[in-house]
Protein backbone atom coordinates (compact mmCIF):
# COMPACT_ATOMS: atom_id res chain seq x y z
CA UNK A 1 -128.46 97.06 61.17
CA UNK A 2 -127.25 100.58 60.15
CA UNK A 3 -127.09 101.19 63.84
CA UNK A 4 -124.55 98.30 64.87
CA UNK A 5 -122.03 99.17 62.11
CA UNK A 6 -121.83 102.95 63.13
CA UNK A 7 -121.91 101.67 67.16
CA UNK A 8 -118.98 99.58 65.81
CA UNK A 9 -117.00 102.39 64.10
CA UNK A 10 -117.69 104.43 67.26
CA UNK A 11 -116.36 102.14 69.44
CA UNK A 12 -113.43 101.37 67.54
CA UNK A 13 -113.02 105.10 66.81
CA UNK A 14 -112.80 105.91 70.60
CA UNK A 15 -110.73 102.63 71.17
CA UNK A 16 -108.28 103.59 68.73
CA UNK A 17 -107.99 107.19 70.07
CA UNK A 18 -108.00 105.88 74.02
CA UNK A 19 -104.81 103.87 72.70
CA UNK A 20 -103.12 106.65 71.50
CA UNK A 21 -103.54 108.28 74.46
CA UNK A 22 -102.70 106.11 76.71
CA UNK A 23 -99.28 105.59 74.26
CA UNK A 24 -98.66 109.62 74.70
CA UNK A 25 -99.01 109.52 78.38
CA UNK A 26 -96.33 106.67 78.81
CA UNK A 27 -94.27 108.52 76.59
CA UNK A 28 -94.74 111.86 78.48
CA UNK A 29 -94.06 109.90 81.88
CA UNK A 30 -91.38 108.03 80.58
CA UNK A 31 -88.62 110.50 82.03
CA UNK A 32 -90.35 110.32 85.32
CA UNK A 33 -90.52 106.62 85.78
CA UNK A 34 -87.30 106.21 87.49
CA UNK A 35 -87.86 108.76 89.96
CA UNK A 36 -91.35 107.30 90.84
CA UNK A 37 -89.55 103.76 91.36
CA UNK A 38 -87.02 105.27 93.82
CA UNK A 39 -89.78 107.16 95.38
CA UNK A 40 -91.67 103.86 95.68
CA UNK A 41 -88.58 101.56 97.26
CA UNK A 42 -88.02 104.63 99.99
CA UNK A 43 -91.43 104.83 100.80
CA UNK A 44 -91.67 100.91 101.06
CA UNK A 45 -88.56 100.92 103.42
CA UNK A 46 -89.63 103.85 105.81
CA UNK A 47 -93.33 103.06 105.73
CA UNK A 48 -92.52 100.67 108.98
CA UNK A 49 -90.45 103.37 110.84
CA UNK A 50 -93.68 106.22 110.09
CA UNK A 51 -96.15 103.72 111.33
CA UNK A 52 -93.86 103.06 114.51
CA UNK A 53 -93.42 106.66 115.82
CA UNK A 54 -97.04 107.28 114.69
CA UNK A 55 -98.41 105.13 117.20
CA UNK A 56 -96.35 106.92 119.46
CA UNK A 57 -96.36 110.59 118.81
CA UNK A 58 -99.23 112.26 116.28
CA UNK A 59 -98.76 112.60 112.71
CA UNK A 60 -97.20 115.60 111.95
CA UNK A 61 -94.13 114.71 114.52
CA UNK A 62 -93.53 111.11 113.10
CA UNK A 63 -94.20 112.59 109.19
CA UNK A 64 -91.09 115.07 110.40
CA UNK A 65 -89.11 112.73 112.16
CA UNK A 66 -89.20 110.04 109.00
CA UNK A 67 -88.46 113.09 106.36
CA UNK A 68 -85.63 113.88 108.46
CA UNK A 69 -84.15 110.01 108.99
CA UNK A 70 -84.50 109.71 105.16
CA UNK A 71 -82.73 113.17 104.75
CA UNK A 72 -79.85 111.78 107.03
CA UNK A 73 -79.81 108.06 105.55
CA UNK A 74 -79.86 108.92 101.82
CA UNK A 75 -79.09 112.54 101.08
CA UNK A 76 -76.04 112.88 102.83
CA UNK A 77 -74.27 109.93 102.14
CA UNK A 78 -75.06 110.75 98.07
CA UNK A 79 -73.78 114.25 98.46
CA UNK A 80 -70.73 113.37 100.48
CA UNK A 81 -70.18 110.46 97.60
CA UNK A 82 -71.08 112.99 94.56
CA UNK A 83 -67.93 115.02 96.32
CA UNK A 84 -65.69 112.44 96.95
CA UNK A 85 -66.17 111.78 93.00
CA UNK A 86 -65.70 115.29 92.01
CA UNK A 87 -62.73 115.64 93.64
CA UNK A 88 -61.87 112.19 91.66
CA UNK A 89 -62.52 113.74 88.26
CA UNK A 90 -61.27 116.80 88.88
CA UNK A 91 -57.12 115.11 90.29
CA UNK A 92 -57.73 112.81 87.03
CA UNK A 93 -58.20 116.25 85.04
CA UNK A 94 -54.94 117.46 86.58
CA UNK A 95 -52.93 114.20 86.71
CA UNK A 96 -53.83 114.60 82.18
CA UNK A 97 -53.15 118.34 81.82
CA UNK A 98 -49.55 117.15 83.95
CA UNK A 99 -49.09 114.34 81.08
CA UNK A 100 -49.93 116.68 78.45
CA UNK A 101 -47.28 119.70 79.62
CA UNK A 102 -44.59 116.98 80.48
CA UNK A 103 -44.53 115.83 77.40
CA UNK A 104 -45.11 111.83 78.33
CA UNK A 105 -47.69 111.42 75.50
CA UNK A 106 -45.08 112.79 72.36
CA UNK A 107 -42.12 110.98 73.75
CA UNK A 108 -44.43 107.88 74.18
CA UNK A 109 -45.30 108.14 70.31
CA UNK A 110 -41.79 109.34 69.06
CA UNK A 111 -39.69 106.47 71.19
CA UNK A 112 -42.91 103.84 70.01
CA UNK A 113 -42.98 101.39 66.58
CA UNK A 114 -46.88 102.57 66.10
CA UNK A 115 -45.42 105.99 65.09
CA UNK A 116 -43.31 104.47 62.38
CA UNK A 117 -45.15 101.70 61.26
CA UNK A 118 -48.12 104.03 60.83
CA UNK A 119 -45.58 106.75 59.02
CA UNK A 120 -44.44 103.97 56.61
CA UNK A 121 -48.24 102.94 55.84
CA UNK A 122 -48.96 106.90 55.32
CA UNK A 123 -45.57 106.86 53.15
CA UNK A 124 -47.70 105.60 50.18
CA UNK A 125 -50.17 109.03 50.51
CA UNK A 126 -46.76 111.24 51.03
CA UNK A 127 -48.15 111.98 54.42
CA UNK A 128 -45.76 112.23 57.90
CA UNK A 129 -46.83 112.24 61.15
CA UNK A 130 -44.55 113.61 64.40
CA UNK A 131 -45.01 112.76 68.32
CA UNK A 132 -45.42 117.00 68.91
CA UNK A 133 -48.30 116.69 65.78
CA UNK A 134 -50.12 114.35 67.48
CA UNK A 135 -49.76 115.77 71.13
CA UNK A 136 -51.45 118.68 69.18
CA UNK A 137 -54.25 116.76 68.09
CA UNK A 138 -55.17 114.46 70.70
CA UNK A 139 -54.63 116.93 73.62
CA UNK A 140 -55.97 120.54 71.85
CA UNK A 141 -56.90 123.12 74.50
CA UNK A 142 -58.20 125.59 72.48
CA UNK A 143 -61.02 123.52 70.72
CA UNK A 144 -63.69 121.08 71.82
CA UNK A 145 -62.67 118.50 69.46
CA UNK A 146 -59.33 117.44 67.96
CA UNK A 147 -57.97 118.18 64.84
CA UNK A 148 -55.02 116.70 63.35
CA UNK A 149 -53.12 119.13 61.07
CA UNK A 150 -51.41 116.68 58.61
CA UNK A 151 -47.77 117.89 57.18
CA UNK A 152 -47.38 116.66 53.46
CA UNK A 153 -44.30 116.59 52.37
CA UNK A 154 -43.73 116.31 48.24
């Protein structure tokens, strides 16, 4: 009897600990699992075109030739895209810096209502806000975040 029960606490020792493991691992792979997908969907669609030049040339040749389709098929066009968008972000970083020196964003917020409905709500704490003050915050080139320096007036 004394046998069983310590059988049974092994096994559910072991159990417990083959669990955890296995609950480690996926979280160690976890990173990895999208790369193993994609690596599984191009392997699925070449697979055909390696078994097709490998019944006509050896292995080594048609193992070349497919790394070299796939190179041409899917590397390229996602390098020539990833520069395309670069050069996106980057004339969308110029066309802001151009708003910012032009002045667009202040004369937005000085010829707007929001500015003076928001300086009559800030009235009540003796606080007033200008278009240039704002330009300043939002658009600071010196600092990673903005900071709004707040005039009080008493």
């Amino acid at each position: 009897m004394k046998e069983d029960s310590s059988r049974g606490i092994i096994l559910w020792f072991f159990l417990v600990l083959f669990l955890a493991s296995t609950i480690l691992l996926g979280w160690l792979i976890q990173p990895f699992l999208p790369i193993i997908v994609l690596a599984l969907v191009v392997t699925g669609l070449f697979n055909p075109i390696y078994r097709r030049l490998r019944n006509r040339v050896s292995d080594a040749v048609a193992s070349i030739t497919t790394c070299v389709i796939i190179f041409f098929v899917l590397f390229i066009p996602i390098v020539l895209f990833a520069g395309i968008l670069s050069k996106e972000a980057y004339g969308l970083y110029l066309m802001g810096k151009t708003a910012v020196s032009s002045d667009q964003v202040k004369t937005f917020f000085e010829n707007s209502q929001i500015l003076d409905r928001l300086n009559v709500f800030l009235s009540t704490f003796q606080i007033k806000l200008t278009g240039e003050e704002l330009n300043k915050a939002i658009f600071s080139s010196n600092r990673q975040t903005p900071s709004l320096q707040i005039s009080l007036h008493f």
